[in-house]
Protein backbone atom coordinates (compact mmCIF):
# COMPACT_ATOMS: atom_id res chain seq x y z
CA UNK A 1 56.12 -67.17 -73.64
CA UNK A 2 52.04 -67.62 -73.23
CA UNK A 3 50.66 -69.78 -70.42
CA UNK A 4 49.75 -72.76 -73.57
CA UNK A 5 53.11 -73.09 -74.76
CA UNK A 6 54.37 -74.19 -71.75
CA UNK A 7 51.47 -76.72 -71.21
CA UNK A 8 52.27 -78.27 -74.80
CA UNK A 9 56.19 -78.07 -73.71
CA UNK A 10 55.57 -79.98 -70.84
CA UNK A 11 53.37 -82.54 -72.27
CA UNK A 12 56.19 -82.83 -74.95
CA UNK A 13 58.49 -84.07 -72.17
CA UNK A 14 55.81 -86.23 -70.58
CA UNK A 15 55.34 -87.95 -73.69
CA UNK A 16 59.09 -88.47 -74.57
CA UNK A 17 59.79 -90.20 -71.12
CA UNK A 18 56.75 -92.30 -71.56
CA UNK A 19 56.64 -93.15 -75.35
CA UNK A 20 59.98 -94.80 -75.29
CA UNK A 21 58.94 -98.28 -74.09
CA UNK A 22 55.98 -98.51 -75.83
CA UNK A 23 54.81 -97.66 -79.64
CA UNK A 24 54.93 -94.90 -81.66
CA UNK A 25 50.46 -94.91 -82.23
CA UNK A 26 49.80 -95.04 -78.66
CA UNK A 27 52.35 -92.47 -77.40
CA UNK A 28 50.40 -90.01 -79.56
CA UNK A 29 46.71 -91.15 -79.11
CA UNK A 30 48.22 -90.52 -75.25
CA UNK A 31 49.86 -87.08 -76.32
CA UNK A 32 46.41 -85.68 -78.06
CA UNK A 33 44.25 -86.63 -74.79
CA UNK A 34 46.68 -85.19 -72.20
CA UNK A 35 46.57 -82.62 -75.02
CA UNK A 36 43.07 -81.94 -74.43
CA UNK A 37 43.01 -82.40 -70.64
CA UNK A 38 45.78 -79.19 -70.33
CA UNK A 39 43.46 -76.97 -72.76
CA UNK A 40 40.30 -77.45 -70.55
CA UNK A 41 42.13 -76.97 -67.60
CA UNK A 42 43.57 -74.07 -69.26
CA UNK A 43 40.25 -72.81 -70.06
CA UNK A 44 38.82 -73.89 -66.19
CA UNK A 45 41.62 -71.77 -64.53
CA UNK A 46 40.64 -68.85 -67.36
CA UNK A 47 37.27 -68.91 -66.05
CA UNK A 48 37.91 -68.89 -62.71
CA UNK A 49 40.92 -65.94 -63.04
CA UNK A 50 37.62 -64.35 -64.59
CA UNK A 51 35.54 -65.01 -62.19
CA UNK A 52 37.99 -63.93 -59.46
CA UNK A 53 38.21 -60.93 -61.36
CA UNK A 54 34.26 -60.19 -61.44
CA UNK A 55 34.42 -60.82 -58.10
CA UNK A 56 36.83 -58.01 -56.78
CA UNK A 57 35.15 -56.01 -59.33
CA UNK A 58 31.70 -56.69 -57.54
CA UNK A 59 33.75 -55.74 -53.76
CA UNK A 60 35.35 -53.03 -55.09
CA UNK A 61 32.38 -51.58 -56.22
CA UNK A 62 30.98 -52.71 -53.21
CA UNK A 63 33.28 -50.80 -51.09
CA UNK A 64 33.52 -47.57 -53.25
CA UNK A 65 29.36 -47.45 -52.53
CA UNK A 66 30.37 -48.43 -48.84
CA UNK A 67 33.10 -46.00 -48.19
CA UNK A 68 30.86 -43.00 -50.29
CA UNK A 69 28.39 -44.14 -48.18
CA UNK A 70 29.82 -44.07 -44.57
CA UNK A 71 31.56 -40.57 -45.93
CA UNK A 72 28.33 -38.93 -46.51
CA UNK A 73 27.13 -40.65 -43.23
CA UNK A 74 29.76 -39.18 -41.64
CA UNK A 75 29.66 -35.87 -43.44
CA UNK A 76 25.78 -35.87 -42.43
CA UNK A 77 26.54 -36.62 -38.55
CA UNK A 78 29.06 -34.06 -38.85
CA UNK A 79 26.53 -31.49 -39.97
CA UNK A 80 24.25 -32.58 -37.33
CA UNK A 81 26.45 -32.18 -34.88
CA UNK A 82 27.28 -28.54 -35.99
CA UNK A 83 23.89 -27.76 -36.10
CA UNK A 84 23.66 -29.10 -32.25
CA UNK A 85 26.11 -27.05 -31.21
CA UNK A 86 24.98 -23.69 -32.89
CA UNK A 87 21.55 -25.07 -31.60
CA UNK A 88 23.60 -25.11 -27.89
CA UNK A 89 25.16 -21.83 -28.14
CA UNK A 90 22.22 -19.98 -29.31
CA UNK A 91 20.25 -22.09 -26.48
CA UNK A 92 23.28 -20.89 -24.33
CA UNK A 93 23.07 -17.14 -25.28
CA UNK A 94 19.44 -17.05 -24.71
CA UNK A 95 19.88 -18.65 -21.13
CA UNK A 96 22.53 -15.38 -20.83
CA UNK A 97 20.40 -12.81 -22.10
CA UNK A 98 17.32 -14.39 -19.83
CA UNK A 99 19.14 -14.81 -16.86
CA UNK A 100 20.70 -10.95 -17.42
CA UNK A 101 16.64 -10.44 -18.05
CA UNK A 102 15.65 -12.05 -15.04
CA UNK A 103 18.39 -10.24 -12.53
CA UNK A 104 17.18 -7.08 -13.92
CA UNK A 105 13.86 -7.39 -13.00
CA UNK A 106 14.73 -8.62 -9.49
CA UNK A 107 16.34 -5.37 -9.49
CA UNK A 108 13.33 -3.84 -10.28
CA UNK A 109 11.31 -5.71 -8.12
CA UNK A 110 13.51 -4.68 -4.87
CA UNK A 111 13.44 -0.81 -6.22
CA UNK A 112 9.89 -1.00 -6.93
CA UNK A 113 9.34 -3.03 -3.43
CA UNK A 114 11.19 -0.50 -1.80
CA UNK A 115 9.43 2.24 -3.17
CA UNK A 116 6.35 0.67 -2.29
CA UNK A 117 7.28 0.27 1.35
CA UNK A 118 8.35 4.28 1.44
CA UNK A 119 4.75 5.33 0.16
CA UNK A 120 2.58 2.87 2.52
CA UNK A 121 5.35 4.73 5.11
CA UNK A 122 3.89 8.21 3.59
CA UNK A 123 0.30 6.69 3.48
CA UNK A 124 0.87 6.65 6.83
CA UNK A 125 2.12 9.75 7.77
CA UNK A 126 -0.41 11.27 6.01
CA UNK A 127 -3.25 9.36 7.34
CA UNK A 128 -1.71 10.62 11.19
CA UNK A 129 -1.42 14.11 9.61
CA UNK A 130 -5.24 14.16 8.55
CA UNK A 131 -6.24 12.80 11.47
CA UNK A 132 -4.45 15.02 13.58
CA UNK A 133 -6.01 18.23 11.36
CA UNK A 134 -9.41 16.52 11.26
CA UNK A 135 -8.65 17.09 15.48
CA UNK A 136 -7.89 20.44 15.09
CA UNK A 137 -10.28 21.00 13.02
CA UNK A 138 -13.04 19.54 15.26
CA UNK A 139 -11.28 21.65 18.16
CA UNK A 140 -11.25 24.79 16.30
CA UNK A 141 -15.55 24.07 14.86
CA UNK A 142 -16.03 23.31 18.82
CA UNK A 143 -14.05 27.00 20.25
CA UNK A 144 -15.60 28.53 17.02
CA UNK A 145 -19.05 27.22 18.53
CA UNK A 146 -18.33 28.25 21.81
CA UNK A 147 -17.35 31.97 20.31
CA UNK A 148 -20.63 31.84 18.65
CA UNK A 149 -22.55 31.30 22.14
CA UNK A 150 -20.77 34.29 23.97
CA UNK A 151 -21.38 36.29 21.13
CA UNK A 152 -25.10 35.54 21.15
CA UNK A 153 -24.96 35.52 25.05
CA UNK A 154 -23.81 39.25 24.74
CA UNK A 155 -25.92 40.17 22.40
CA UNK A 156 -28.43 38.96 24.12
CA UNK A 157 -27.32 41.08 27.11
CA UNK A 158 -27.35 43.99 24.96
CA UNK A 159 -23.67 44.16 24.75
CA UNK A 160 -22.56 42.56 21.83
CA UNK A 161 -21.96 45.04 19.45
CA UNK A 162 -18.30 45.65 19.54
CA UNK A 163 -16.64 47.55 16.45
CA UNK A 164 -13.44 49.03 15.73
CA UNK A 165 -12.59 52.50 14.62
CA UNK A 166 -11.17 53.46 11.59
CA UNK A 167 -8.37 56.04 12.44
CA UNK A 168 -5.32 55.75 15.02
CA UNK A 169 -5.78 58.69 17.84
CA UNK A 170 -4.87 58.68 20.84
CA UNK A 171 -6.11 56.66 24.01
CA UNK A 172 -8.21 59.54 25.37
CA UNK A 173 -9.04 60.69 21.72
CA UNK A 174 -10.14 57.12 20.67
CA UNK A 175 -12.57 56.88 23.99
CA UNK A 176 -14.35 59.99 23.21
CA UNK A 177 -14.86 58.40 19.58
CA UNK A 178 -15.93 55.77 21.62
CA UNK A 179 -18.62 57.92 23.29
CA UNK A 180 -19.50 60.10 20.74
CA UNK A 181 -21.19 56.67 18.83
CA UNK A 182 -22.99 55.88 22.24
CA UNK A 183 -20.33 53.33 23.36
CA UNK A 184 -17.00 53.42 25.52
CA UNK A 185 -14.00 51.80 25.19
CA UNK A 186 -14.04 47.74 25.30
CA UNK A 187 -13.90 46.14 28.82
CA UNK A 188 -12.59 42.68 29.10
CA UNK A 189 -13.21 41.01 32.35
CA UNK A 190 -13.41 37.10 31.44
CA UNK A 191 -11.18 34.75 29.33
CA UNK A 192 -13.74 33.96 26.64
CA UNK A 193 -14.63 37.99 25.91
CA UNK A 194 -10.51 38.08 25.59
CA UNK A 195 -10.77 35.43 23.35
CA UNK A 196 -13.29 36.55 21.17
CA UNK A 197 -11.69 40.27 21.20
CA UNK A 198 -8.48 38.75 20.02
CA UNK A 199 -10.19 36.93 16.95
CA UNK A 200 -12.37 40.34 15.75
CA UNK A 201 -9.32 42.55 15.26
CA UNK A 202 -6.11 42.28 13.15
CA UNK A 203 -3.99 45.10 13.80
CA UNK A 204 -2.96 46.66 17.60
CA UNK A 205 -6.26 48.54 19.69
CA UNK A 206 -6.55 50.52 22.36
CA UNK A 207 -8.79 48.76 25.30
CA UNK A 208 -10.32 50.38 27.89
CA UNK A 209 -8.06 49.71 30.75
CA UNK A 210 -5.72 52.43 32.05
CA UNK A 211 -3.51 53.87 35.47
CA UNK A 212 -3.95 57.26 34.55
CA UNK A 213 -5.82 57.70 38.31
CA UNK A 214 -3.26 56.26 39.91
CA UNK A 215 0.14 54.62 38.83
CA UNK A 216 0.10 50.61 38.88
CA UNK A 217 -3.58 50.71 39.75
CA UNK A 218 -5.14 49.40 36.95
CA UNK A 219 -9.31 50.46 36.47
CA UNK A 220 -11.75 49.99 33.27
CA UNK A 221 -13.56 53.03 32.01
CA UNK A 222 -16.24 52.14 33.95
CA UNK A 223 -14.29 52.51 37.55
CA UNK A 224 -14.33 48.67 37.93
CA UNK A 225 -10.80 47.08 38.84
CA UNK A 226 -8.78 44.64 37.36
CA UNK A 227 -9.45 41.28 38.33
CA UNK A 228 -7.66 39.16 35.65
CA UNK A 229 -5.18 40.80 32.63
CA UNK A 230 -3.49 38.89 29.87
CA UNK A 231 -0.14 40.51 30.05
CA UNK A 232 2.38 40.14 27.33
CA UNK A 233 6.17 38.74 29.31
CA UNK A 234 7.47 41.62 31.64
CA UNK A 235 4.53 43.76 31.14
CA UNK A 236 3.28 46.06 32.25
CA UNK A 237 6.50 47.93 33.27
CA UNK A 238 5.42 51.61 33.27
CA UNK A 239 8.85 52.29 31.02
CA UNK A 240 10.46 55.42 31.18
CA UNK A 241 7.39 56.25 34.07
CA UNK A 242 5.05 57.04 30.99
CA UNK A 243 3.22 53.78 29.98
CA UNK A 244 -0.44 54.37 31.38
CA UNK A 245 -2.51 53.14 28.76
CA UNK A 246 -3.11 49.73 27.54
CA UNK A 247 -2.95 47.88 23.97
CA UNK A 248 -3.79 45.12 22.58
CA UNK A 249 -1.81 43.30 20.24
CA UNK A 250 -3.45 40.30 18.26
CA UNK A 251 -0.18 39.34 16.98
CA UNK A 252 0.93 37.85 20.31
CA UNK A 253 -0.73 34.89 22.07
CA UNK A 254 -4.52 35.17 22.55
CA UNK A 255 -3.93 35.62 26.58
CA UNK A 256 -1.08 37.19 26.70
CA UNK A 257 -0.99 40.13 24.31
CA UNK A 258 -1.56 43.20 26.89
CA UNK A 259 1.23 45.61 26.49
CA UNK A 260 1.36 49.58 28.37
CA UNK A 261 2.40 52.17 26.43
CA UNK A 262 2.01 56.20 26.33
CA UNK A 263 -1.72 57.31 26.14
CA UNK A 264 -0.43 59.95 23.54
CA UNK A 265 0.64 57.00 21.12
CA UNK A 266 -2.00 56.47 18.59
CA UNK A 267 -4.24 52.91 17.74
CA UNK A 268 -7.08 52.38 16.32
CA UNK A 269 -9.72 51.45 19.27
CA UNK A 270 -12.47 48.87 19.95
CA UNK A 271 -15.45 50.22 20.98
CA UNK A 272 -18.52 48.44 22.99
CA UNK A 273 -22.42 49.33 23.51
């Protein structure tokens, strides 16, 4: 049954109860005008269903846009906030890698400080080193001046020519070389003429110092004494009663390289004008 049957089935009733005291004309001029006030209200309370309806329509709509929009909102915030956090953990593995960076080259810093520290230490060393050759050096330019003096000194005294010979003999053999080239064999009475002796030759002389007069009295060729010898340790010792003659060895400390050996062993000699 629709909504305006009922209205006219009511107004039936209304008009039955209230028609039956008065007449029959009025009852329906009555009937037709309630008649007319139920179909506008029907048609108000249409309207406003429709309206009602238009209404949710508009909200729902409404909504739908609000909810899509608050989704994709969301959805967008929810990128964002992925992208901050890959942002944060590459940020995060960069701090890593830098700080791994950054100890290594403290690492290399201390190794490269301590190496730095080693060579000043070796700078050092070095510089002491240098100095102490330049000192030697200077020591050895001042003896090597000094040399130079007593050899001009002898020269000057006409006997500075010393030379060696060239073939071992023996020492009596080796003096008459000596003398046959208008020398004798080398005398060496003072530390300096030792000196310089020592520095001329590189292999073992004879010198012209001998016992062969007398044992353990020691004379030069020219008859003079010994005053002062440069004896190697334990020498001379005459072994095996034999040892008359005396050698020179360069090998052995500058003033103390006098040995005695047999006069029958053969050196080479020094000779001096």
């Amino acid at each position: 049954m629709e909504l305006e049957d009922i209205y006219e089935n009511i107004e039936k009733e209304d008009i039955k109860d209230t028609c039956e005291p008065q007449t029959q004309s009025r009852c329906q001029d009555e009937g037709k005008a309630r008649k007319q006030r139920g179909s506008r209200c029907l048609v108000l309370i249409t309207v406003s269903l429709g309206l009602i309806c238009v209404l949710l329509l508009v909200f729902i709509i409404l909504q739908h846009i609000t909810i899509t929009a608050e989704r994709d909102l969301i959805k967008s915030y929810k990128n964002t906030v992925k992208e901050f956090n890959q942002t944060i953990n590459s940020l995060q593995d960069n701090y890593t890698d830098l700080m791994t960076e950054k100890h290594q080259l403290q690492n290399n810093f201390s190794s490269l400080s301590q190496k730095n520290l080693e060579l000043e230490t070796r700078v050092k060393d070095l510089t002491a080193e240098k100095n102490q050759l330049q000192s030697n050096f200077n020591s050895l330019s001042q003896k090597k001046l000094e040399l130079e003096t007593e050899i001009r000194k002898l020269s000057d005294q006409g006997k500075g020519r010393l030379f060696m010979s060239t073939e071992a003999k023996s020492w009596s053999d080796s003096r008459q070389y000596c003398r046959d080239c208008g020398a004798d064999l080398v005398i060496i009475n003072t530390q300096e003429k030792q000196q310089l002796v020592s520095s001329l030759v590189k292999e073992i002389v004879w010198i012209g110092l001998s016992d062969i007069q007398q044992e353990g009295y020691m004379k030069w060729v020219d008859n003079s004494p010994l005053k002062q010898g440069f004896w190697e340790k334990n020498e001379p010792n005459d072994a095996a009663g034999n040892e008359d003659c005396i050698e020179l060895n360069p090998a052995k400390p500058v003033l103390k390289n006098w040995n005695d050996i047999p006069c029958s062993d053969k050196r080479k000699c020094i000779c001096d004008n």
